[in-house]
N, C-alpha and C. Protein backbone atom coordinates (compact mmCIF):
# COMPACT_ATOMS: atom_id res chain seq x y z
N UNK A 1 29.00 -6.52 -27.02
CA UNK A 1 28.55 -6.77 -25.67
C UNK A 1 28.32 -8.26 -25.45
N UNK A 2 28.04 -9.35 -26.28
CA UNK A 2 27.58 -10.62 -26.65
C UNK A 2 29.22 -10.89 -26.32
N UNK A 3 30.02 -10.82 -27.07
CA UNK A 3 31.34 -11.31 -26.23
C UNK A 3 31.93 -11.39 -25.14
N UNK A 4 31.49 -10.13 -24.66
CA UNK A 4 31.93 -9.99 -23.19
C UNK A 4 31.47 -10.56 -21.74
N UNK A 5 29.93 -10.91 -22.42
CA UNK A 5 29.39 -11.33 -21.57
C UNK A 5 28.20 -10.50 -20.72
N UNK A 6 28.35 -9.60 -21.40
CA UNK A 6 27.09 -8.73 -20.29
C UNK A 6 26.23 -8.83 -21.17
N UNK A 7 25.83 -8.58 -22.10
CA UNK A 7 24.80 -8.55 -23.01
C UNK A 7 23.70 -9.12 -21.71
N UNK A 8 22.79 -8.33 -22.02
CA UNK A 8 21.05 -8.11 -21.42
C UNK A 8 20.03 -7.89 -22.54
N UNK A 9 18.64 -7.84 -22.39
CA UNK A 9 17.82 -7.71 -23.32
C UNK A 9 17.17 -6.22 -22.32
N UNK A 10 16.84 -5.44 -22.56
CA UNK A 10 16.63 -4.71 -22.22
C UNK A 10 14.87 -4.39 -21.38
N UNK A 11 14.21 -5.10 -22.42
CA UNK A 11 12.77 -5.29 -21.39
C UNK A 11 12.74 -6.83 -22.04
N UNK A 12 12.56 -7.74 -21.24
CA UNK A 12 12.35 -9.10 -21.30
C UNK A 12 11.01 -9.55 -21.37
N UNK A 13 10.22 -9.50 -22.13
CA UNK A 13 8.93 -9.78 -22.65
C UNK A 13 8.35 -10.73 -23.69
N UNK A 14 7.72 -11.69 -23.53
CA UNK A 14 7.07 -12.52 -24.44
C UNK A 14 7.02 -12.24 -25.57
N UNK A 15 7.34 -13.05 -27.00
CA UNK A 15 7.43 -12.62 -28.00
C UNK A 15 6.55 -12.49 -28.55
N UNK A 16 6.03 -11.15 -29.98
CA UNK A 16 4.66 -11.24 -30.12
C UNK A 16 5.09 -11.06 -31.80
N UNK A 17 3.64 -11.71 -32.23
CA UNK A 17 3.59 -11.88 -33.41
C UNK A 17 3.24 -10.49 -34.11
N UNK A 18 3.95 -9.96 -35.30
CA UNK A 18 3.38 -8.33 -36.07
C UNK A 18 2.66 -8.80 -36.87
N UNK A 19 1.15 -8.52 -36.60
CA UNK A 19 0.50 -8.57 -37.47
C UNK A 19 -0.74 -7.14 -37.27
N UNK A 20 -1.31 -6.54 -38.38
CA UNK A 20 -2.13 -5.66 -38.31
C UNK A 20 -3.17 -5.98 -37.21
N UNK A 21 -3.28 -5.72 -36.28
CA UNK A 21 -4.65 -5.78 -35.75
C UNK A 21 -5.29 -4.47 -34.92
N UNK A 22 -6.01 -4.68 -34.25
CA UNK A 22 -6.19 -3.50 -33.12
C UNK A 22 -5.41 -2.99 -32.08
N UNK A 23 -4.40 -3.60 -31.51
CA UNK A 23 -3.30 -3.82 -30.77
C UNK A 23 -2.53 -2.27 -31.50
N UNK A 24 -2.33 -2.80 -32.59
CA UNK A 24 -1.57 -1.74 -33.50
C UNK A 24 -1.73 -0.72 -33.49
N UNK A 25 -2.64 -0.82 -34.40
CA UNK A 25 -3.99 0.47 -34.72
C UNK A 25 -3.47 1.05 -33.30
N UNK A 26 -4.12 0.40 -32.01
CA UNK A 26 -3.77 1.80 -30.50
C UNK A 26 -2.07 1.96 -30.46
N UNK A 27 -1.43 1.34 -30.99
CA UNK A 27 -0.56 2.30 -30.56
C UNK A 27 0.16 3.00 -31.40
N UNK A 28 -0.14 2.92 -32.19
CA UNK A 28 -0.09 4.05 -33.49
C UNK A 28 -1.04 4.83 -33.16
N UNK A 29 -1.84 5.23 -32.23
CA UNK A 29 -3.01 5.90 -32.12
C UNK A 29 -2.54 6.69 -30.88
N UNK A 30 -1.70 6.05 -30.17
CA UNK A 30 -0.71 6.22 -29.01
C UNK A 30 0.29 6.89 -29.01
N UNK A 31 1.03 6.75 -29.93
CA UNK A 31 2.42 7.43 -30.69
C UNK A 31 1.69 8.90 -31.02
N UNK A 32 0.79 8.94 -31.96
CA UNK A 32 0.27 10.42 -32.76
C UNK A 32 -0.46 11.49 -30.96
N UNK A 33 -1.12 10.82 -30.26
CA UNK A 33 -1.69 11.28 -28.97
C UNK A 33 0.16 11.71 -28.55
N UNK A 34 1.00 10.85 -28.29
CA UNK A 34 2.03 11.88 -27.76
C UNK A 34 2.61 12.74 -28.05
N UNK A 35 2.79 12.15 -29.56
CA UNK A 35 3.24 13.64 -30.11
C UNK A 35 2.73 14.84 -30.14
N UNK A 36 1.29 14.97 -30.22
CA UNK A 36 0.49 15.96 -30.29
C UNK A 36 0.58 16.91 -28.84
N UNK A 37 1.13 15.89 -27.70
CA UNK A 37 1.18 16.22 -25.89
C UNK A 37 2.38 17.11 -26.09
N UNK A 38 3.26 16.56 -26.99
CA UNK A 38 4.92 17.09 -26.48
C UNK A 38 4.94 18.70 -26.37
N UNK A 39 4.06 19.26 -27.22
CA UNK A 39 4.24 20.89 -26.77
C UNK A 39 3.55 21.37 -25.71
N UNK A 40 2.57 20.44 -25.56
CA UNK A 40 2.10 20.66 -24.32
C UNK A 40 3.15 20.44 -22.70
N UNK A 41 3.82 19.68 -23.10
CA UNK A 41 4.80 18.90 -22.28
C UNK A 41 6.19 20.19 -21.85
N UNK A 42 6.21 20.32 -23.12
CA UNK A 42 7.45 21.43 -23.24
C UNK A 42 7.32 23.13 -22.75
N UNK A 43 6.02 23.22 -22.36
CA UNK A 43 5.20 24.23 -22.23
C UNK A 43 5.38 24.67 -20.76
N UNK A 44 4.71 23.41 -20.39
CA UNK A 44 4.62 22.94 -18.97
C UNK A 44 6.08 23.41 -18.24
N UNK A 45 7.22 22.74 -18.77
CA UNK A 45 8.63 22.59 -18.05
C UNK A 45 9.04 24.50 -18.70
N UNK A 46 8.70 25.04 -19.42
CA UNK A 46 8.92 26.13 -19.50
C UNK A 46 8.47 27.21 -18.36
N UNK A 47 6.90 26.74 -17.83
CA UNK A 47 6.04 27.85 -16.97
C UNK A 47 7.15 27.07 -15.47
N UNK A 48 7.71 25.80 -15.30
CA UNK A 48 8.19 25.42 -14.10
C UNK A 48 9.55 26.47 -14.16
N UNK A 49 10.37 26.52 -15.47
CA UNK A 49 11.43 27.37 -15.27
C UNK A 49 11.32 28.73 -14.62
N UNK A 50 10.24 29.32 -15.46
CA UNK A 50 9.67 30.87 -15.08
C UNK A 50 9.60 30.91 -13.50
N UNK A 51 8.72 29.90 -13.10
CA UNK A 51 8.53 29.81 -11.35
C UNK A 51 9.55 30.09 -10.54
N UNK A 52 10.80 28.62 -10.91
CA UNK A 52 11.34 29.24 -10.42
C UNK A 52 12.69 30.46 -10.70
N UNK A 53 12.38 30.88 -12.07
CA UNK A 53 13.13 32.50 -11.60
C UNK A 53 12.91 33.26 -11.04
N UNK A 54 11.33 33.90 -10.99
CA UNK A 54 10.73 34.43 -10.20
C UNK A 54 10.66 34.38 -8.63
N UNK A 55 11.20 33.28 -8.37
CA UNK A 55 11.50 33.21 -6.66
C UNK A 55 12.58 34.06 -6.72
N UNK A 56 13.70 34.23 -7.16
CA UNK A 56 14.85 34.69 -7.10
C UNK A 56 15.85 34.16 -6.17
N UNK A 57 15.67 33.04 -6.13
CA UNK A 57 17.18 32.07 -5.63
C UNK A 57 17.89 31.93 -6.14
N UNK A 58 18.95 32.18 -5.57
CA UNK A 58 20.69 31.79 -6.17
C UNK A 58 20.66 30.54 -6.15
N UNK A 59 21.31 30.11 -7.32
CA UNK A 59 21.53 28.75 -7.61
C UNK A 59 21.76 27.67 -6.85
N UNK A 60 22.63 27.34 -5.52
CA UNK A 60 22.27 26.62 -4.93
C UNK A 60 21.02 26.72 -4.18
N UNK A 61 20.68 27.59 -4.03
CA UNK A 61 19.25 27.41 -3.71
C UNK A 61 18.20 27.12 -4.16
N UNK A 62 17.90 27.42 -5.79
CA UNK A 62 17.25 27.17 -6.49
C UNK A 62 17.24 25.44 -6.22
N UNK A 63 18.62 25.03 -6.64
CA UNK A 63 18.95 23.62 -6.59
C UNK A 63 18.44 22.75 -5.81
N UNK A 64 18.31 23.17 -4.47
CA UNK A 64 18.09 22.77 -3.30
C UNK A 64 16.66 22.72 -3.11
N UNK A 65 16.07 23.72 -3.53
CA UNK A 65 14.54 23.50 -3.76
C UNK A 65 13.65 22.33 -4.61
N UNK A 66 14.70 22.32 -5.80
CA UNK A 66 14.26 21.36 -6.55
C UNK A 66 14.55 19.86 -6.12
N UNK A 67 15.64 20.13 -5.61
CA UNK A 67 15.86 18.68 -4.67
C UNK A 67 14.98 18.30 -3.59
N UNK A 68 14.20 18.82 -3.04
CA UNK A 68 13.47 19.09 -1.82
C UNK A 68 11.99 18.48 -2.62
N UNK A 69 11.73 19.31 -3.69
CA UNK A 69 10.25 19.17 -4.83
C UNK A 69 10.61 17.47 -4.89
N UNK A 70 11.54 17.29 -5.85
CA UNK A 70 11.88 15.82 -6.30
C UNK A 70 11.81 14.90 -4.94
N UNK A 71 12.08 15.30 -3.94
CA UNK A 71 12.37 14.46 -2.59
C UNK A 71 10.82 14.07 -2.39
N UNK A 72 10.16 14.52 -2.49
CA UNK A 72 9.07 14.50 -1.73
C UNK A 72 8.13 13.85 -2.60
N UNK A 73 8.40 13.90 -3.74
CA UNK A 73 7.69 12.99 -5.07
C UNK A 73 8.08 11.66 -4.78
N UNK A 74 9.52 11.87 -4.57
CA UNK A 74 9.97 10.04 -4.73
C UNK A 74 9.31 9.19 -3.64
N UNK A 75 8.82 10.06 -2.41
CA UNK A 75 8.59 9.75 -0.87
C UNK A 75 7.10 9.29 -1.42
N UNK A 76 6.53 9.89 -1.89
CA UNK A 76 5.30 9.15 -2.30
C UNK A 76 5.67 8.37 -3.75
N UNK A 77 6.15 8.01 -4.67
CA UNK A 77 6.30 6.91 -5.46
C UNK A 77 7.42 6.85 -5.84
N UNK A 78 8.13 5.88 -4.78
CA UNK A 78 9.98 5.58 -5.36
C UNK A 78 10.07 5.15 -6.74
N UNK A 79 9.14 4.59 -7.42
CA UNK A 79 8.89 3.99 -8.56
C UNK A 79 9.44 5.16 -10.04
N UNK A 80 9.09 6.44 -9.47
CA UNK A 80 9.30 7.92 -10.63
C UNK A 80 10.18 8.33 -10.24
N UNK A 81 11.46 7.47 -9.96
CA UNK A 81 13.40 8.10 -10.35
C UNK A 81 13.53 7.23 -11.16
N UNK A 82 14.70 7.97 -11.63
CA UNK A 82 15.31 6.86 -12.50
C UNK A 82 14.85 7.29 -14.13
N UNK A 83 15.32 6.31 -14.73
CA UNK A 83 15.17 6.75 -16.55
C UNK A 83 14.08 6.02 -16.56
N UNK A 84 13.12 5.23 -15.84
CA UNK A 84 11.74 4.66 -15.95
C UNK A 84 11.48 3.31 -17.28
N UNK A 85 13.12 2.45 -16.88
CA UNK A 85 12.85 1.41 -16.77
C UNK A 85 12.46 0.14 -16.48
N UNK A 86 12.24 0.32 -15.20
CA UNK A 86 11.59 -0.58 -13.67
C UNK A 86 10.34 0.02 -14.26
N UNK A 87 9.26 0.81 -14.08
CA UNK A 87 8.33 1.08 -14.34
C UNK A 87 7.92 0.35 -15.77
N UNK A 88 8.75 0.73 -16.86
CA UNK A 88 8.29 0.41 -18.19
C UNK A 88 7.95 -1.42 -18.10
N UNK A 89 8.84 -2.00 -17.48
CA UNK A 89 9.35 -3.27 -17.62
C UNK A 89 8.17 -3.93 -17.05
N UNK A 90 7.60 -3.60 -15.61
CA UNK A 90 6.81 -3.79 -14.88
C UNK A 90 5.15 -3.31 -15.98
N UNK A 91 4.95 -2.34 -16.56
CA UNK A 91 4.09 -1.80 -17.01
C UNK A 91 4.06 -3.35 -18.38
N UNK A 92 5.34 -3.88 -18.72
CA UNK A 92 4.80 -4.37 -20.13
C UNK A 92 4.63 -6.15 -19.62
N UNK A 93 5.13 -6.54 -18.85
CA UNK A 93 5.05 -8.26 -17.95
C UNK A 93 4.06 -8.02 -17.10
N UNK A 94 3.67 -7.31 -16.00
CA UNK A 94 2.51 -6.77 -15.07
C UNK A 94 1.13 -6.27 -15.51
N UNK A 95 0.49 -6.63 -15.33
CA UNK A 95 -0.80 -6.19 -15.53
C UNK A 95 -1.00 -4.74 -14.86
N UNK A 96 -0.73 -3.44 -15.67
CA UNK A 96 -1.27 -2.35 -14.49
C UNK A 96 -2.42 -1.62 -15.46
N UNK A 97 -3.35 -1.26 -14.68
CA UNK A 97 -4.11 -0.72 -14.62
C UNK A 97 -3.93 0.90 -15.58
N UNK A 98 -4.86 1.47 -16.52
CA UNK A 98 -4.60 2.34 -16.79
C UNK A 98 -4.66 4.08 -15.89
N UNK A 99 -5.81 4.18 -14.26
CA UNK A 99 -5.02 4.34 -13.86
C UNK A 99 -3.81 4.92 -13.04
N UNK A 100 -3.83 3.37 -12.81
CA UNK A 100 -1.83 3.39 -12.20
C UNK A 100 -0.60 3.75 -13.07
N UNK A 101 -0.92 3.59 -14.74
CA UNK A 101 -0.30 3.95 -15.49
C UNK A 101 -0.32 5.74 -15.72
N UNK A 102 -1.51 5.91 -15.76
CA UNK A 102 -1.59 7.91 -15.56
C UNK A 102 -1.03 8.18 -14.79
N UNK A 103 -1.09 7.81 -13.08
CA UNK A 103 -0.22 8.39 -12.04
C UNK A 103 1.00 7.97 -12.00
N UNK A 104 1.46 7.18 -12.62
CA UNK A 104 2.92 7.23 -12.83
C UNK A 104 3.55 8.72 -13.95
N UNK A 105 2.93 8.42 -15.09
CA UNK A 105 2.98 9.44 -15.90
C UNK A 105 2.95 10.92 -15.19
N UNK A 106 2.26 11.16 -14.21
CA UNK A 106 2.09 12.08 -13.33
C UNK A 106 3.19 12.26 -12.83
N UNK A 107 3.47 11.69 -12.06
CA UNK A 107 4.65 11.50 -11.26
C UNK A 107 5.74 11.95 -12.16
N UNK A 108 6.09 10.98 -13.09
CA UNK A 108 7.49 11.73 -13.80
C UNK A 108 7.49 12.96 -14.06
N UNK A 109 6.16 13.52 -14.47
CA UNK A 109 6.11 14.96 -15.00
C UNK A 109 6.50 15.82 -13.84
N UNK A 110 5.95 15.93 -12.96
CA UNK A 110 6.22 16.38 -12.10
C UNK A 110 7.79 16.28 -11.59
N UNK A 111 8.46 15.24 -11.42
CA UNK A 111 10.15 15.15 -11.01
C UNK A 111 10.64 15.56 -12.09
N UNK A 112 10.62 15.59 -13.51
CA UNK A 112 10.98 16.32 -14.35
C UNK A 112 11.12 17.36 -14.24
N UNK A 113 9.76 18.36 -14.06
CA UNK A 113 9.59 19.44 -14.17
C UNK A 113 10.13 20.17 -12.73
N UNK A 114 10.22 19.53 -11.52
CA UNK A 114 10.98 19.73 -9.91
C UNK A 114 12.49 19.90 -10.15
N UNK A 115 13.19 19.07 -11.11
CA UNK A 115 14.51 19.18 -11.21
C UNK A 115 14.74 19.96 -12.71
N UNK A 116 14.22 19.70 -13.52
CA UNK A 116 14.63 20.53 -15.16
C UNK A 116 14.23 22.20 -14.26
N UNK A 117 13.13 22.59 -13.77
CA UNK A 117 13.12 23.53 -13.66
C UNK A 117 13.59 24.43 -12.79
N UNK A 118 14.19 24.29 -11.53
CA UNK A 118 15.74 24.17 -10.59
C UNK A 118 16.44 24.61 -11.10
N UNK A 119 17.34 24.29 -12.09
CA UNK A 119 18.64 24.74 -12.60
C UNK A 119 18.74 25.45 -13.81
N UNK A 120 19.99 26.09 -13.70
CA UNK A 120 20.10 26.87 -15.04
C UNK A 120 20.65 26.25 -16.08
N UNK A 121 20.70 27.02 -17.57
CA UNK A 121 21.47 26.50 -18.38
C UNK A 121 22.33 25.65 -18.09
N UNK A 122 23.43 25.96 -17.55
CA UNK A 122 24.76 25.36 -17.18
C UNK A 122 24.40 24.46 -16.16
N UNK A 123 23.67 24.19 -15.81
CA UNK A 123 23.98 23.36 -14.66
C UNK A 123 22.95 21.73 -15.22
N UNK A 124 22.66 20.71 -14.36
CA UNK A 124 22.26 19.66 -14.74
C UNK A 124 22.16 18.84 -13.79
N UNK A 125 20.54 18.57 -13.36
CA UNK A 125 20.03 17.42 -12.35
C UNK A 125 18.90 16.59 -13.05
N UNK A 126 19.08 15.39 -12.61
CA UNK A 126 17.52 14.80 -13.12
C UNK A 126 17.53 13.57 -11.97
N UNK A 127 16.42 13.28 -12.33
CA UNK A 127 15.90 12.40 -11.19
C UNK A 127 16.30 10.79 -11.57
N UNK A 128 17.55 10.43 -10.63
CA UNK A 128 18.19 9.61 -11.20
C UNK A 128 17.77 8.07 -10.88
């Protein structure tokens, strides 16, 4: 990519020195807290699938609902589309607040769980 010319850095951030400190310590403390979330996480997007089978919409409809869920998320924070690199980037140069950082986290869960839980197997939306 360095040859061609596009080469980017992907989050552009001040360089920091690795050394043990408290810095660390939290996010190694950070890492084990998510992991411990992820079944909780996975749980969550499971009870959104159930929902919507239980409506009993045919697939474009289902679809359409979830597009409608996701629509209305983005309408209140355009910031939660996307693969949540604008956010990350902004979260690590920006000073935000922890939080503005939860309701973001909010937010994705939610458009996640609006579009993963919408469609079937075969099919595939995410909040782009």
């Amino acid at each position: 990519m360095q040859l061609t010319g596009y080469y980017r850095v992907t989050y552009d951030v001040k360089p920091i020195s690795l050394s043990i400190d408290a810095s660390l310590l939290l996010l190694c403390a950070l890492a084990i807290v998510a992991g411990l979330l992820a079944p909780l996480f996975l749980r969550f997007l499971d009870a959104i699938r159930q929902l919507f089978r239980k409506t009993g919409l045919p697939l474009p409809l289902s679809l359409a609902l979830g597009g409608a869920l996701l629509g209305g998320i983005l309408i209140l924070q355009p910031a939660a589309s996307g693969n949540g690199y604008g956010p990350i980037e902004d979260m690590l140069t920006l000073s935000w607040t922890m939080p503005a950082v939860l309701l973001m986290l909010a937010y994705k869960v939610l458009a996640t769980g609006a579009t993963v839980g919408s469609v079937r197997p075969a099919a595939s939306l995410r909040p782009c």
